[in-house]
PDB file of N, CA and C in Angstrom:
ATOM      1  N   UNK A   1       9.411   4.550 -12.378  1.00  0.00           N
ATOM      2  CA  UNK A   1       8.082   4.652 -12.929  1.00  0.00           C
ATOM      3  C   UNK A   1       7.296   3.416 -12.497  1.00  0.00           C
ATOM      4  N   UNK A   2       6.634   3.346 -11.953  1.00  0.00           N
ATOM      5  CA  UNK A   2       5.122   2.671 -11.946  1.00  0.00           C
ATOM      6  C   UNK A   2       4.598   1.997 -12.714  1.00  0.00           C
ATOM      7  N   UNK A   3       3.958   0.776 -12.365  1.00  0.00           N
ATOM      8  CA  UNK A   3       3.102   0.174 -13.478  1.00  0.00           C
ATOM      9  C   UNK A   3       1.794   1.271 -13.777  1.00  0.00           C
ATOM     10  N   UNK A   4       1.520   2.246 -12.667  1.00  0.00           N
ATOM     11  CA  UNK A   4       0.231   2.924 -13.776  1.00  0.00           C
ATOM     12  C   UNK A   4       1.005   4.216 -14.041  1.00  0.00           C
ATOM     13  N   UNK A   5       2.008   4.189 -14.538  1.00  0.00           N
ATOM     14  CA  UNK A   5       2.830   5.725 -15.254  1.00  0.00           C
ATOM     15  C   UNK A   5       3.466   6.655 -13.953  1.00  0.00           C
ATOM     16  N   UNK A   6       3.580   7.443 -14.015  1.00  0.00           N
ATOM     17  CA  UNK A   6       4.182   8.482 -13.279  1.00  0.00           C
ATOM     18  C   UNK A   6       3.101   9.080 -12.479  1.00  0.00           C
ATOM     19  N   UNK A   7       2.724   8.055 -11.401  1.00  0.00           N
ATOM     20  CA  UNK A   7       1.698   8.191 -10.362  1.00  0.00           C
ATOM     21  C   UNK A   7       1.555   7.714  -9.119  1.00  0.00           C
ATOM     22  N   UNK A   8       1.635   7.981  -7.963  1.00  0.00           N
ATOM     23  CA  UNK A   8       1.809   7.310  -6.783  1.00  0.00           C
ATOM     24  C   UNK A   8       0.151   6.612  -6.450  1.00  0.00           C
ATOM     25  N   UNK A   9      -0.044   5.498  -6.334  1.00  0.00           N
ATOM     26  CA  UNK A   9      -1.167   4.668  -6.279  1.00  0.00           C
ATOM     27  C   UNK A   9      -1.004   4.431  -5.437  1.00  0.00           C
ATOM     28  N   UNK A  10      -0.335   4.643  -4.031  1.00  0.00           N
ATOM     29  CA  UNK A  10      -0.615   4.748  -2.406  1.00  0.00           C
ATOM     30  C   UNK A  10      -1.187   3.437  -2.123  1.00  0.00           C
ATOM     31  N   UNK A  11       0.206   2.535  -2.823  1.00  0.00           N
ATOM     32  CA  UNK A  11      -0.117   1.337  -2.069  1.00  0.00           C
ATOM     33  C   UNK A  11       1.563   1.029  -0.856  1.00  0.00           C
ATOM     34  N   UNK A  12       1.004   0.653   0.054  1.00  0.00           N
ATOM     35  CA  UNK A  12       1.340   0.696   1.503  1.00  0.00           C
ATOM     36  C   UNK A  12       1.011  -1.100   2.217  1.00  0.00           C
ATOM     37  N   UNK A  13       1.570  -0.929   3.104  1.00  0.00           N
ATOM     38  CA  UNK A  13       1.589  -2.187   4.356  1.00  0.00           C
ATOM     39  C   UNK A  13       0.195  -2.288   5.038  1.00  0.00           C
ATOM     40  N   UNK A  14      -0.077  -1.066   5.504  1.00  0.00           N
ATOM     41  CA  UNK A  14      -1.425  -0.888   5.780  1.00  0.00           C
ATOM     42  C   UNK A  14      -2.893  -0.886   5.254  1.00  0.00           C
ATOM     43  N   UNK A  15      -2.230  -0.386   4.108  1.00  0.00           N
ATOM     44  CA  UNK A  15      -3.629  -0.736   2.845  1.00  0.00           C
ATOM     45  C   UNK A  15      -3.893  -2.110   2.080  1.00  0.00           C
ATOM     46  N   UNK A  16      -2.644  -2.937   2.815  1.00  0.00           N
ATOM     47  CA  UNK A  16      -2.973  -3.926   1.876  1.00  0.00           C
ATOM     48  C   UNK A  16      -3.048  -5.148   3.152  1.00  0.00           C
ATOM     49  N   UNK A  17      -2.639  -5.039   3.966  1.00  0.00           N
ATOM     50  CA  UNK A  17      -3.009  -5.777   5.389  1.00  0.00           C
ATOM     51  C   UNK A  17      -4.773  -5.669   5.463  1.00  0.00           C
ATOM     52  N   UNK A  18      -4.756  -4.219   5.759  1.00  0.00           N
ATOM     53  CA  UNK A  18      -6.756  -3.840   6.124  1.00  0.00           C
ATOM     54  C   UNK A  18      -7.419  -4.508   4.882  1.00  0.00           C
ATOM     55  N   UNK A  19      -7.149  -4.675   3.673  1.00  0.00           N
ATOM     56  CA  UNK A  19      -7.636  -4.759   2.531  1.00  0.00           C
ATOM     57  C   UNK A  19      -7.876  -6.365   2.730  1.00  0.00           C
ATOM     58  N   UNK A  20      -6.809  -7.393   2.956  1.00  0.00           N
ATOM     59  CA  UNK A  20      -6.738  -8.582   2.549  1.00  0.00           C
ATOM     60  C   UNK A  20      -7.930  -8.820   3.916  1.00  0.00           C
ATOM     61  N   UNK A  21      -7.365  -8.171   5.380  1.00  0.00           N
ATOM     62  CA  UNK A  21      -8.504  -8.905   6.415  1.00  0.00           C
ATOM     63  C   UNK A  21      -9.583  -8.521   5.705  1.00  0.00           C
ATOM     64  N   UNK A  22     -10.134  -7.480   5.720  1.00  0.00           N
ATOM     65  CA  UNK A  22     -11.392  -6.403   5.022  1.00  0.00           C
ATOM     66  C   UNK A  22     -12.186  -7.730   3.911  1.00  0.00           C
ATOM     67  N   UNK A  23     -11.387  -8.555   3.079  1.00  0.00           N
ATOM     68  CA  UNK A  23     -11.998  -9.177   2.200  1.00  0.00           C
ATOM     69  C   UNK A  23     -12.511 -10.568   2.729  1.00  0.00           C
ATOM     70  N   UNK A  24     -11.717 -11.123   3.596  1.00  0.00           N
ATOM     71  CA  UNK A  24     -11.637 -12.275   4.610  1.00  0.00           C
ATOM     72  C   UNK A  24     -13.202 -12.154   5.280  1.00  0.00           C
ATOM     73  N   UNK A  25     -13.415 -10.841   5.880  1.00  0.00           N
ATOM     74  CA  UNK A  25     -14.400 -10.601   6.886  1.00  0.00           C
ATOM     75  C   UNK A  25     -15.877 -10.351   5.929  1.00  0.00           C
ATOM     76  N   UNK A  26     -15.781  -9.695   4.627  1.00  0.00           N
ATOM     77  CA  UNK A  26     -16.767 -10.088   3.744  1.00  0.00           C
ATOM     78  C   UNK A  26     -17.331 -10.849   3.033  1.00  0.00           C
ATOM     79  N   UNK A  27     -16.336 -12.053   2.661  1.00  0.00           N
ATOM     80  CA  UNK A  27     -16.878 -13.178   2.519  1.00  0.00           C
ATOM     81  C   UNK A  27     -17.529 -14.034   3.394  1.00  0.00           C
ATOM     82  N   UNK A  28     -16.826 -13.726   5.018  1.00  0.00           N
ATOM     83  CA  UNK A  28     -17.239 -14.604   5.970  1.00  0.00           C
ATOM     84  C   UNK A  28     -18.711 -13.613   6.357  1.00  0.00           C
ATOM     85  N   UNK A  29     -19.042 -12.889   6.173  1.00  0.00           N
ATOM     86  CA  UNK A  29     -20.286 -12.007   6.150  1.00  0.00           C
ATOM     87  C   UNK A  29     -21.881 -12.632   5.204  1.00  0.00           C
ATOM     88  N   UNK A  30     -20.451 -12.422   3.915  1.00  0.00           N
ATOM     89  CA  UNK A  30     -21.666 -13.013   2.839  1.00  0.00           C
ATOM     90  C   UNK A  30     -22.289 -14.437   3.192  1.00  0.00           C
ATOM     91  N   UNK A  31     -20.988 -15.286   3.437  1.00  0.00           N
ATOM     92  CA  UNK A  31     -20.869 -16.762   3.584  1.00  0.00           C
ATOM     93  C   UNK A  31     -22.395 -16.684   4.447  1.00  0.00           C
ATOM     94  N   UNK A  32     -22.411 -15.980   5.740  1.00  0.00           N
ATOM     95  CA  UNK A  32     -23.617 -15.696   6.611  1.00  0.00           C
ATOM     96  C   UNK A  32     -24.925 -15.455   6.325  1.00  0.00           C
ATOM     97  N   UNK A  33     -24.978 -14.612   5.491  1.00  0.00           N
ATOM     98  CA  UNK A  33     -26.125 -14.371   4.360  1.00  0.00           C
ATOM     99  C   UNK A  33     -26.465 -15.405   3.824  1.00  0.00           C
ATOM    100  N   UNK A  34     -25.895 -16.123   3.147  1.00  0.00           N
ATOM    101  CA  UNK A  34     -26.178 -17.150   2.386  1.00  0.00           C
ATOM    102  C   UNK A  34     -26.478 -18.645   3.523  1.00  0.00           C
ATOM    103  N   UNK A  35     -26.194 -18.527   3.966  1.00  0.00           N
ATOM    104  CA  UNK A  35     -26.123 -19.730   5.262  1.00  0.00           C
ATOM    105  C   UNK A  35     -27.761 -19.429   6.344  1.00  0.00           C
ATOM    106  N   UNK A  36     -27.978 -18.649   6.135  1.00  0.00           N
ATOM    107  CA  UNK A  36     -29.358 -17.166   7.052  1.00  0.00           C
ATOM    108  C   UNK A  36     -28.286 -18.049   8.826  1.00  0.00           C
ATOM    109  N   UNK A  37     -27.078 -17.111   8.571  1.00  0.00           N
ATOM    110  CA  UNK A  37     -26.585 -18.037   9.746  1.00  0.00           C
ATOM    111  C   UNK A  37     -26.049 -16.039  10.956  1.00  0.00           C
ATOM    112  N   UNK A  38     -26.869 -15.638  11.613  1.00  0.00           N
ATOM    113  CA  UNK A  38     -26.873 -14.562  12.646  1.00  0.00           C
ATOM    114  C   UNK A  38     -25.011 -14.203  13.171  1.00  0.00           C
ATOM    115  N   UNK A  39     -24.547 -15.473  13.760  1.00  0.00           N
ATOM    116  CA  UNK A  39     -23.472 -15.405  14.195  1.00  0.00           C
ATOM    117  C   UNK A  39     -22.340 -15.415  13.492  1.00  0.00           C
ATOM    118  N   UNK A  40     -22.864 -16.415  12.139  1.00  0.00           N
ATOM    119  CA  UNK A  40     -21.204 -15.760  11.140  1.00  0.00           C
ATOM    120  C   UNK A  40     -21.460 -14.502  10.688  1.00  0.00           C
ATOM    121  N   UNK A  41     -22.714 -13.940   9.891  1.00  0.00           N
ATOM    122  CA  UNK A  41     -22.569 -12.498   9.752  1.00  0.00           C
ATOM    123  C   UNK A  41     -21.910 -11.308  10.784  1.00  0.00           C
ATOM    124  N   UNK A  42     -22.117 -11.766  12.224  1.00  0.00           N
ATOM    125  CA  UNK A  42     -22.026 -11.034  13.152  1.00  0.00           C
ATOM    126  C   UNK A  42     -20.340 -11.166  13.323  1.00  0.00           C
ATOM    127  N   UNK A  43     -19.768 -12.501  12.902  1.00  0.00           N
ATOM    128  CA  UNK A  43     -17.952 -12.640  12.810  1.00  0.00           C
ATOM    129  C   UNK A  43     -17.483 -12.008  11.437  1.00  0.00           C
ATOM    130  N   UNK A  44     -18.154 -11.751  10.975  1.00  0.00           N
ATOM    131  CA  UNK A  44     -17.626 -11.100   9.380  1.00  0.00           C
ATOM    132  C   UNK A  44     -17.586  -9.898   9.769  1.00  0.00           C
ATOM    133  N   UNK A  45     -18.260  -9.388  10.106  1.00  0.00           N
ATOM    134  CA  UNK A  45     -18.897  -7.530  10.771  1.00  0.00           C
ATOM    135  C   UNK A  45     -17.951  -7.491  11.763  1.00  0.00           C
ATOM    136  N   UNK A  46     -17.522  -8.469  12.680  1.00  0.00           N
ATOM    137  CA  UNK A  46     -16.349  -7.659  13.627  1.00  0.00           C
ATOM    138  C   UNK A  46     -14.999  -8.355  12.730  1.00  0.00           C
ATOM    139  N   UNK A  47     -15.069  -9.239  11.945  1.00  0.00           N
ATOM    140  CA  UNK A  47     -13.489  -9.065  11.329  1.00  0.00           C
ATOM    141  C   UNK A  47     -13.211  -7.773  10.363  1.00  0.00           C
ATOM    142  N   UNK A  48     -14.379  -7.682   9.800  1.00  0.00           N
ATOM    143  CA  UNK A  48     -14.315  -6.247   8.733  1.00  0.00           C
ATOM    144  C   UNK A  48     -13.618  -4.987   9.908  1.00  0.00           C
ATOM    145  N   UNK A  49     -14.833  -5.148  10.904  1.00  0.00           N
ATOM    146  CA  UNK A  49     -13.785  -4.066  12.138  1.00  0.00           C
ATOM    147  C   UNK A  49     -12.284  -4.130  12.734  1.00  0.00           C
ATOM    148  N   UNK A  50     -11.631  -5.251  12.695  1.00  0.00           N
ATOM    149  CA  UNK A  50     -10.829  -5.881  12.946  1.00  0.00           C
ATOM    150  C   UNK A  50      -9.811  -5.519  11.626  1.00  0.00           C
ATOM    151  N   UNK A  51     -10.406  -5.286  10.294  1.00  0.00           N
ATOM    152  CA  UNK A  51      -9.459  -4.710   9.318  1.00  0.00           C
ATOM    153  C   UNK A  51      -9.188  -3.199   9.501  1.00  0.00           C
ATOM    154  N   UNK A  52     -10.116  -2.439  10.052  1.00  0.00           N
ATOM    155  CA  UNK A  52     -10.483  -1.041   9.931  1.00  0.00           C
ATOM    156  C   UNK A  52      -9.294  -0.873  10.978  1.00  0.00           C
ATOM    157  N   UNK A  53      -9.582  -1.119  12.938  1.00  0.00           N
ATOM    158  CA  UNK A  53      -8.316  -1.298  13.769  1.00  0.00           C
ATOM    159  C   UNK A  53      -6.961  -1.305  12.630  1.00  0.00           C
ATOM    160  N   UNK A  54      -6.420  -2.715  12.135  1.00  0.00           N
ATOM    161  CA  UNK A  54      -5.137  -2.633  11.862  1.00  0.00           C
ATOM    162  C   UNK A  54      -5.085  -1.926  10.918  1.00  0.00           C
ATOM    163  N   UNK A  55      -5.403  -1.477   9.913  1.00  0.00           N
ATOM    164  CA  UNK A  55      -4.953  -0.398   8.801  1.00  0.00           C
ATOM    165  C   UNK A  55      -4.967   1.043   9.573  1.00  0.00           C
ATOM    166  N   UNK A  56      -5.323   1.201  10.816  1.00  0.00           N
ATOM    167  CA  UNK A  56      -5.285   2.022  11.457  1.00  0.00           C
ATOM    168  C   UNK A  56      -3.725   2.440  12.360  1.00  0.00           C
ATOM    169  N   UNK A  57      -3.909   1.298  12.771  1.00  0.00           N
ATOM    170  CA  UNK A  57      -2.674   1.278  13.928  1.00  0.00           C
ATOM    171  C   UNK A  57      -1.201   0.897  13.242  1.00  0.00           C
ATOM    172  N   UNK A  58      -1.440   0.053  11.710  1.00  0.00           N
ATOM    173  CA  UNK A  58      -0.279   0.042  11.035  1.00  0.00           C
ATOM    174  C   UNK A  58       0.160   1.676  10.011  1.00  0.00           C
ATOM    175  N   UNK A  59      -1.401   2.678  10.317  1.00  0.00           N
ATOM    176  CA  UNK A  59      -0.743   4.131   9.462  1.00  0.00           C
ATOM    177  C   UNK A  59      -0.130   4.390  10.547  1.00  0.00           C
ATOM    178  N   UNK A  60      -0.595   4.643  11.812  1.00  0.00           N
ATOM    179  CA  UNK A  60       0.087   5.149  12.885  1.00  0.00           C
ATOM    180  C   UNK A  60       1.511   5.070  13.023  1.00  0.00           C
ATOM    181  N   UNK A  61       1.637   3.143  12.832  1.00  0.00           N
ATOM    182  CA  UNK A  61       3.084   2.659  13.023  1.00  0.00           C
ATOM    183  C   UNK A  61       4.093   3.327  12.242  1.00  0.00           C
ATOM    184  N   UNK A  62       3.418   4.062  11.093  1.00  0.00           N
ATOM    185  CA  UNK A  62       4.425   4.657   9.734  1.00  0.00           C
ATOM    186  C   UNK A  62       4.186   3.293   8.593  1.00  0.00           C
ATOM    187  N   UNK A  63       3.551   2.829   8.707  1.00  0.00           N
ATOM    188  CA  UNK A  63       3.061   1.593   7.180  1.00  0.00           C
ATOM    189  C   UNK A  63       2.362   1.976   6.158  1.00  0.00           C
ATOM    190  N   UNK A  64       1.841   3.485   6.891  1.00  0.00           N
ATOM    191  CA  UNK A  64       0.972   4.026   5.575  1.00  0.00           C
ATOM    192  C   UNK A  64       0.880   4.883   4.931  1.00  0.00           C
ATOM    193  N   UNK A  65       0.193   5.851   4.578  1.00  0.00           N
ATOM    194  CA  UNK A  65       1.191   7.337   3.692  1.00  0.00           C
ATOM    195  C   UNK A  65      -0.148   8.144   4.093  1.00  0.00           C
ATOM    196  N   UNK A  66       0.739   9.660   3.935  1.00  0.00           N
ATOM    197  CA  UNK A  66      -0.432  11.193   3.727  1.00  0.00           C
ATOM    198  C   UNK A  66      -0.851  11.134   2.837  1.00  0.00           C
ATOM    199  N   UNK A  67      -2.229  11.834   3.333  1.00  0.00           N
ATOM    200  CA  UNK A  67      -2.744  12.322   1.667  1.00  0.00           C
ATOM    201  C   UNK A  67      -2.300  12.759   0.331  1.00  0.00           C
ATOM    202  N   UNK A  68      -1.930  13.202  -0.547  1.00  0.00           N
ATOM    203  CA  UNK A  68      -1.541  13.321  -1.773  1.00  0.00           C
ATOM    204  C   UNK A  68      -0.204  12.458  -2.070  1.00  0.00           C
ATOM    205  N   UNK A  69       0.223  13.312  -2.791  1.00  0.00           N
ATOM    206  CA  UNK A  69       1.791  12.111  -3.647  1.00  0.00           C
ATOM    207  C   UNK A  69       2.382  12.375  -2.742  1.00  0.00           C
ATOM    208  N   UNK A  70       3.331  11.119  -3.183  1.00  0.00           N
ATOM    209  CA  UNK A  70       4.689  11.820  -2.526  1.00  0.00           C
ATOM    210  C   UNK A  70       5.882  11.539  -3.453  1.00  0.00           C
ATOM    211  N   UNK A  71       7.227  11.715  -3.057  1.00  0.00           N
ATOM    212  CA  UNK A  71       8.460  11.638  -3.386  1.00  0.00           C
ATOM    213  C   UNK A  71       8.383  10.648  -4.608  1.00  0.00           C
ATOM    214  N   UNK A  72       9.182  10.058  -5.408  1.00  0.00           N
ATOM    215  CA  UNK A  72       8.985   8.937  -6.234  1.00  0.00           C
ATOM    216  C   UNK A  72       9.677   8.079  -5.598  1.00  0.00           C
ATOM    217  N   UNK A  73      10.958   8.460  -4.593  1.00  0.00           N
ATOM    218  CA  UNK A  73      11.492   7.109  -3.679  1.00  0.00           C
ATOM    219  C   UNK A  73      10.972   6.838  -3.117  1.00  0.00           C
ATOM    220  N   UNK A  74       9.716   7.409  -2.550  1.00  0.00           N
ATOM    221  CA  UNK A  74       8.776   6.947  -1.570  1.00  0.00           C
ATOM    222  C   UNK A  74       7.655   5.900  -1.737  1.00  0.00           C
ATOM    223  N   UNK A  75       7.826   5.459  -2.989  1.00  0.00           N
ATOM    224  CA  UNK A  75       6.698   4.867  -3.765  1.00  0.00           C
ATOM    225  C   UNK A  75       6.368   3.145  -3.390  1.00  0.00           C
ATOM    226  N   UNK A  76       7.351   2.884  -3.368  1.00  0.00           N
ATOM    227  CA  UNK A  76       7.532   1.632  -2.784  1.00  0.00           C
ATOM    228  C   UNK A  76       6.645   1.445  -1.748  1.00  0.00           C
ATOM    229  N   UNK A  77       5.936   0.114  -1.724  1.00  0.00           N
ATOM    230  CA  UNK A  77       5.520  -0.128  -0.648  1.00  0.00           C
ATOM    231  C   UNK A  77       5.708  -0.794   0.610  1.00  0.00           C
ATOM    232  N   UNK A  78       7.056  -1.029   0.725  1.00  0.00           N
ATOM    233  CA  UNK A  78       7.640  -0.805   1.580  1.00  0.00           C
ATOM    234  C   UNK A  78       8.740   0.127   2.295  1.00  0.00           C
ATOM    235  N   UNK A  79       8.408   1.359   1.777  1.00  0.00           N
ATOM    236  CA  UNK A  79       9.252   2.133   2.476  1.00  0.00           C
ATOM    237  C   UNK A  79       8.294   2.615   3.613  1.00  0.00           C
ATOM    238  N   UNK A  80       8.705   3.005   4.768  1.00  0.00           N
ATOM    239  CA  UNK A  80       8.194   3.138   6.026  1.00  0.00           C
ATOM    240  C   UNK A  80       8.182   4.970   6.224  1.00  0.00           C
ATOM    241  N   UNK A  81       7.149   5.569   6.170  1.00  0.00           N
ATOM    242  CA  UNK A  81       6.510   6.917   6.591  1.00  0.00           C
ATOM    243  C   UNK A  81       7.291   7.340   7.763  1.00  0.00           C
ATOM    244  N   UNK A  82       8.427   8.274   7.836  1.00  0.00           N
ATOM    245  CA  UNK A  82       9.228   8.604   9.062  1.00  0.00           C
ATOM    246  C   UNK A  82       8.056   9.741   9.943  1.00  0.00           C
ATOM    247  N   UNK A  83       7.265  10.244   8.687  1.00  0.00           N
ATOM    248  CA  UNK A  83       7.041  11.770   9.543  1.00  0.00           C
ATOM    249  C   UNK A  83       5.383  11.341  10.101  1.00  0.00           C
ATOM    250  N   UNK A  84       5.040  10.393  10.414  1.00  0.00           N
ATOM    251  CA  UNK A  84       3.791   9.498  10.898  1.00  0.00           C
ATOM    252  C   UNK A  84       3.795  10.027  12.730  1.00  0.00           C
ATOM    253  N   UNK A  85       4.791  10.122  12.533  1.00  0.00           N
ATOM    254  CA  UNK A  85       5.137  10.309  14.346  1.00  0.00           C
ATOM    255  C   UNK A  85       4.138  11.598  14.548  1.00  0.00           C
ATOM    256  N   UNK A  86       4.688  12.578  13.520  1.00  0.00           N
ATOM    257  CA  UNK A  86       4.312  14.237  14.183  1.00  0.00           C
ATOM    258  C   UNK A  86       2.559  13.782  13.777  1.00  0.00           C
ATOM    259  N   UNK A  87       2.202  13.187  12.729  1.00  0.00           N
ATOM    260  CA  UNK A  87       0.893  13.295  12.182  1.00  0.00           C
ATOM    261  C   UNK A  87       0.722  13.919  10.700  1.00  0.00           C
ATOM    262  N   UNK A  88      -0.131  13.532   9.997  1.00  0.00           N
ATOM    263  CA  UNK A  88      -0.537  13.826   8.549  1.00  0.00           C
ATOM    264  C   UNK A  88      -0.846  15.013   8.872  1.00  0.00           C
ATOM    265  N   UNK A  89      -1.264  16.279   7.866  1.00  0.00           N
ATOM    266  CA  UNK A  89      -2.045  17.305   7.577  1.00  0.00           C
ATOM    267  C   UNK A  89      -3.500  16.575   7.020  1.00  0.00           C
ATOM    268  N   UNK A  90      -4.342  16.925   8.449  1.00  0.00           N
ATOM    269  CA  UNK A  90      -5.786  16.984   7.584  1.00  0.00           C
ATOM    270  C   UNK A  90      -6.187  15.420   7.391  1.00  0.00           C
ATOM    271  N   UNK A  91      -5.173  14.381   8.209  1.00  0.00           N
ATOM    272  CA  UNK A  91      -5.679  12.986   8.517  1.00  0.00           C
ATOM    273  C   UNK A  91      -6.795  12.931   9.737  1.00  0.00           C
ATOM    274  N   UNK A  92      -7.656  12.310   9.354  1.00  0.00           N
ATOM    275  CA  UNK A  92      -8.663  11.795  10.483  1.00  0.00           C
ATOM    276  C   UNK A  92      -8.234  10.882  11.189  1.00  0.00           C
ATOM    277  N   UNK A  93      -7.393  10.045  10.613  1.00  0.00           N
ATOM    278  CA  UNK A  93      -6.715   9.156  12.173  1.00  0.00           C
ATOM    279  C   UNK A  93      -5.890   9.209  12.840  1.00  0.00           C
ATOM    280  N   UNK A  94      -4.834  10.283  12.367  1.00  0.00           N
ATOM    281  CA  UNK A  94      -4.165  10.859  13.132  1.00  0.00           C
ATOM    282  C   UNK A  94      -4.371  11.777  14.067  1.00  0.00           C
ATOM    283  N   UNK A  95      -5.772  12.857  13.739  1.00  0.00           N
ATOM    284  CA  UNK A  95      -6.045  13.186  14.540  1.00  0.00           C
ATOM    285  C   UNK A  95      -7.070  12.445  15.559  1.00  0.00           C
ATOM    286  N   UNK A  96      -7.665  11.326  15.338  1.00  0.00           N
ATOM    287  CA  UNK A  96      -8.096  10.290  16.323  1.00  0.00           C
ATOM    288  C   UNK A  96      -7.105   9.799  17.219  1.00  0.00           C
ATOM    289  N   UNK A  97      -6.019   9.738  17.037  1.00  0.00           N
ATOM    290  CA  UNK A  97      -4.901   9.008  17.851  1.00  0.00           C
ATOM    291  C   UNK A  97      -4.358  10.214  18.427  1.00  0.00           C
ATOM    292  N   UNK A  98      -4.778  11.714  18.292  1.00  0.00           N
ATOM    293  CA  UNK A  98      -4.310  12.900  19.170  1.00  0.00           C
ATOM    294  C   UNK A  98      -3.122  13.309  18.257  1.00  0.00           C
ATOM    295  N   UNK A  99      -2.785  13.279  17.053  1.00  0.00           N
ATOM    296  CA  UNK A  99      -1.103  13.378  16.630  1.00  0.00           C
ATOM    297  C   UNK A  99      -1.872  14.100  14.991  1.00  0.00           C
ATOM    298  N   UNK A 100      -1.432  15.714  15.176  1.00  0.00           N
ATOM    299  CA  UNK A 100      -2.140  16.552  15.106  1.00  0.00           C
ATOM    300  C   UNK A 100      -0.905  17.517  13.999  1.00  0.00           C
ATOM    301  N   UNK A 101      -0.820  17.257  12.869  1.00  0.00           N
ATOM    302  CA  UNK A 101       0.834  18.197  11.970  1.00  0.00           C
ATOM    303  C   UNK A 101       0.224  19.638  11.997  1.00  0.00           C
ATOM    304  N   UNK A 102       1.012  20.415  11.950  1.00  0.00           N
ATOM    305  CA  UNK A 102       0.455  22.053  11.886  1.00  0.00           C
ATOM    306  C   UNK A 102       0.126  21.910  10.197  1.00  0.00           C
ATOM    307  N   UNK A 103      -0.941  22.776   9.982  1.00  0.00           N
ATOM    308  CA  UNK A 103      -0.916  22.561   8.331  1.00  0.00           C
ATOM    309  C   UNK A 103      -0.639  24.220   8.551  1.00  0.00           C
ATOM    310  N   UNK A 104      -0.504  25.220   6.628  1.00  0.00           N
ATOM    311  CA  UNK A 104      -0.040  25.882   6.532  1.00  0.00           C
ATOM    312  C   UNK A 104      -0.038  27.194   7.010  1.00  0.00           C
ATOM    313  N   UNK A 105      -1.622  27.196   7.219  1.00  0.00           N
ATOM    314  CA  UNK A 105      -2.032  28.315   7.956  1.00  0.00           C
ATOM    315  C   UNK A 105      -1.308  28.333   9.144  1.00  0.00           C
ATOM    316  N   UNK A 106      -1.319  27.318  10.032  1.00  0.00           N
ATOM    317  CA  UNK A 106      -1.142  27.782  11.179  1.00  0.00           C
ATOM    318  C   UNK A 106       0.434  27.847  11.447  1.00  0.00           C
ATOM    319  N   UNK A 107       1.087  27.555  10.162  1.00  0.00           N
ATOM    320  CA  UNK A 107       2.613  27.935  10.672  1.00  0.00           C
ATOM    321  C   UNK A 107       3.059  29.380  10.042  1.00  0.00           C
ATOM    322  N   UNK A 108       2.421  30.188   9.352  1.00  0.00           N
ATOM    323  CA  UNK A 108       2.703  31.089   9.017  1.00  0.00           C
ATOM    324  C   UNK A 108       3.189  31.272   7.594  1.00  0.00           C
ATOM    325  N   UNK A 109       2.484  30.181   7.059  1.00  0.00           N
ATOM    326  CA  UNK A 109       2.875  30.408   5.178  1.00  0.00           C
ATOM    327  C   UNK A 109       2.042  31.065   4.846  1.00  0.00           C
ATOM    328  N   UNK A 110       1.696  31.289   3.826  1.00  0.00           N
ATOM    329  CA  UNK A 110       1.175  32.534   2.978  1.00  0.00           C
ATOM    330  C   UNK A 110      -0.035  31.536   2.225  1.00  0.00           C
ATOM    331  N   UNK A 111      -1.423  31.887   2.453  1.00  0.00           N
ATOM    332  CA  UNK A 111      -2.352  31.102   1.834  1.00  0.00           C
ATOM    333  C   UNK A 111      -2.818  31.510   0.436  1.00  0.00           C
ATOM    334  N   UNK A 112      -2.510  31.412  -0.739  1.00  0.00           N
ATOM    335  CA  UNK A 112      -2.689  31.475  -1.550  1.00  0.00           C
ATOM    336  C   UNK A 112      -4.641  31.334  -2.117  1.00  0.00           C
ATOM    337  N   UNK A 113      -4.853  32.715  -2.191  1.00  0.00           N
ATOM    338  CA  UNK A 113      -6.002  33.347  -2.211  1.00  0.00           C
ATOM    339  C   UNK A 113      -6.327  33.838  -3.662  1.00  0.00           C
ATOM    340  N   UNK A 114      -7.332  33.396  -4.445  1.00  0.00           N
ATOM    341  CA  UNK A 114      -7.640  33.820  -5.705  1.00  0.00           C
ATOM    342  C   UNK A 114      -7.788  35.028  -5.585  1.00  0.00           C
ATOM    343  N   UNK A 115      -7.426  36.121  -6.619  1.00  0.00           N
ATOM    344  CA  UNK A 115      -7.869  37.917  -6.530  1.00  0.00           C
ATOM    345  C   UNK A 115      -9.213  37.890  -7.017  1.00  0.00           C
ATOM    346  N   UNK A 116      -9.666  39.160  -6.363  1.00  0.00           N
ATOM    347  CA  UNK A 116     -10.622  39.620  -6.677  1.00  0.00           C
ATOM    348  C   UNK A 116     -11.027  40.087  -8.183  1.00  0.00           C
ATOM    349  N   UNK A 117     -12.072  39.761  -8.626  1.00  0.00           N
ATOM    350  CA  UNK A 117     -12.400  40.124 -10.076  1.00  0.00           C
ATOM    351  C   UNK A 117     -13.552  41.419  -9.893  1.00  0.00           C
ATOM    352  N   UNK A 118     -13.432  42.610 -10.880  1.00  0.00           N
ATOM    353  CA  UNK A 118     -14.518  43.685 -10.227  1.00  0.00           C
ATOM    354  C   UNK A 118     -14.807  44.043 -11.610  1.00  0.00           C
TER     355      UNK A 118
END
């Protein structure tokens, strides 16, 4: 069990790498703002990008998780995503990186369709 109950809070290697640069690059942003200084805002704005890259390339690596829950052994944030290779269902960066999972339709499960009311 979890510190927030019986819930996977999809914390990961990747979310917390992008997160810590991500905060680094907004202060050094703000810092810019406050300074009326062009070129540190402009180093905050590519470190913020620079967080976006690695939380990217560390889901890829398997550091980060699919959409919804998962397993409860899986919870840990360091356990490493084996099935990252084939690609998430319905990830945008996986399918940016070309790595593309069949979701259900297209393998031949049965789509569960509300009935008709008349």
């Amino acid at each position: 069990m979890s510190a927030h109950g019986d819930v996977d809070m999809g914390h990961t290697v990747a979310g917390w790498t992008g997160t810590c640069i991500a905060v680094v690059g907004f202060c050094a942003a703000g810092l810019g703002m406050i300074l009326v200084s062009g070129p540190v805002i402009a180093g905050g704005l590519a470190v913020i990008a620079l967080a976006v890259l690695a939380t990217w390339v560390l889901h890829l690596a398997g550091w980060g998780k699919p959409s919804g829950p998962r397993p409860a052994d899986q919870w840990d944030w360091r356990v490493k995503d084996l099935a990252a290779r084939q690609g998430h269902p319905n990830c945008v960066g996986c399918r940016m990186a070309g790595r593309r999972a069949a979701t259900a339709a297209e393998i031949g499960s049965p789509v569960l369709q509300s009935a008709d009311v008349q």
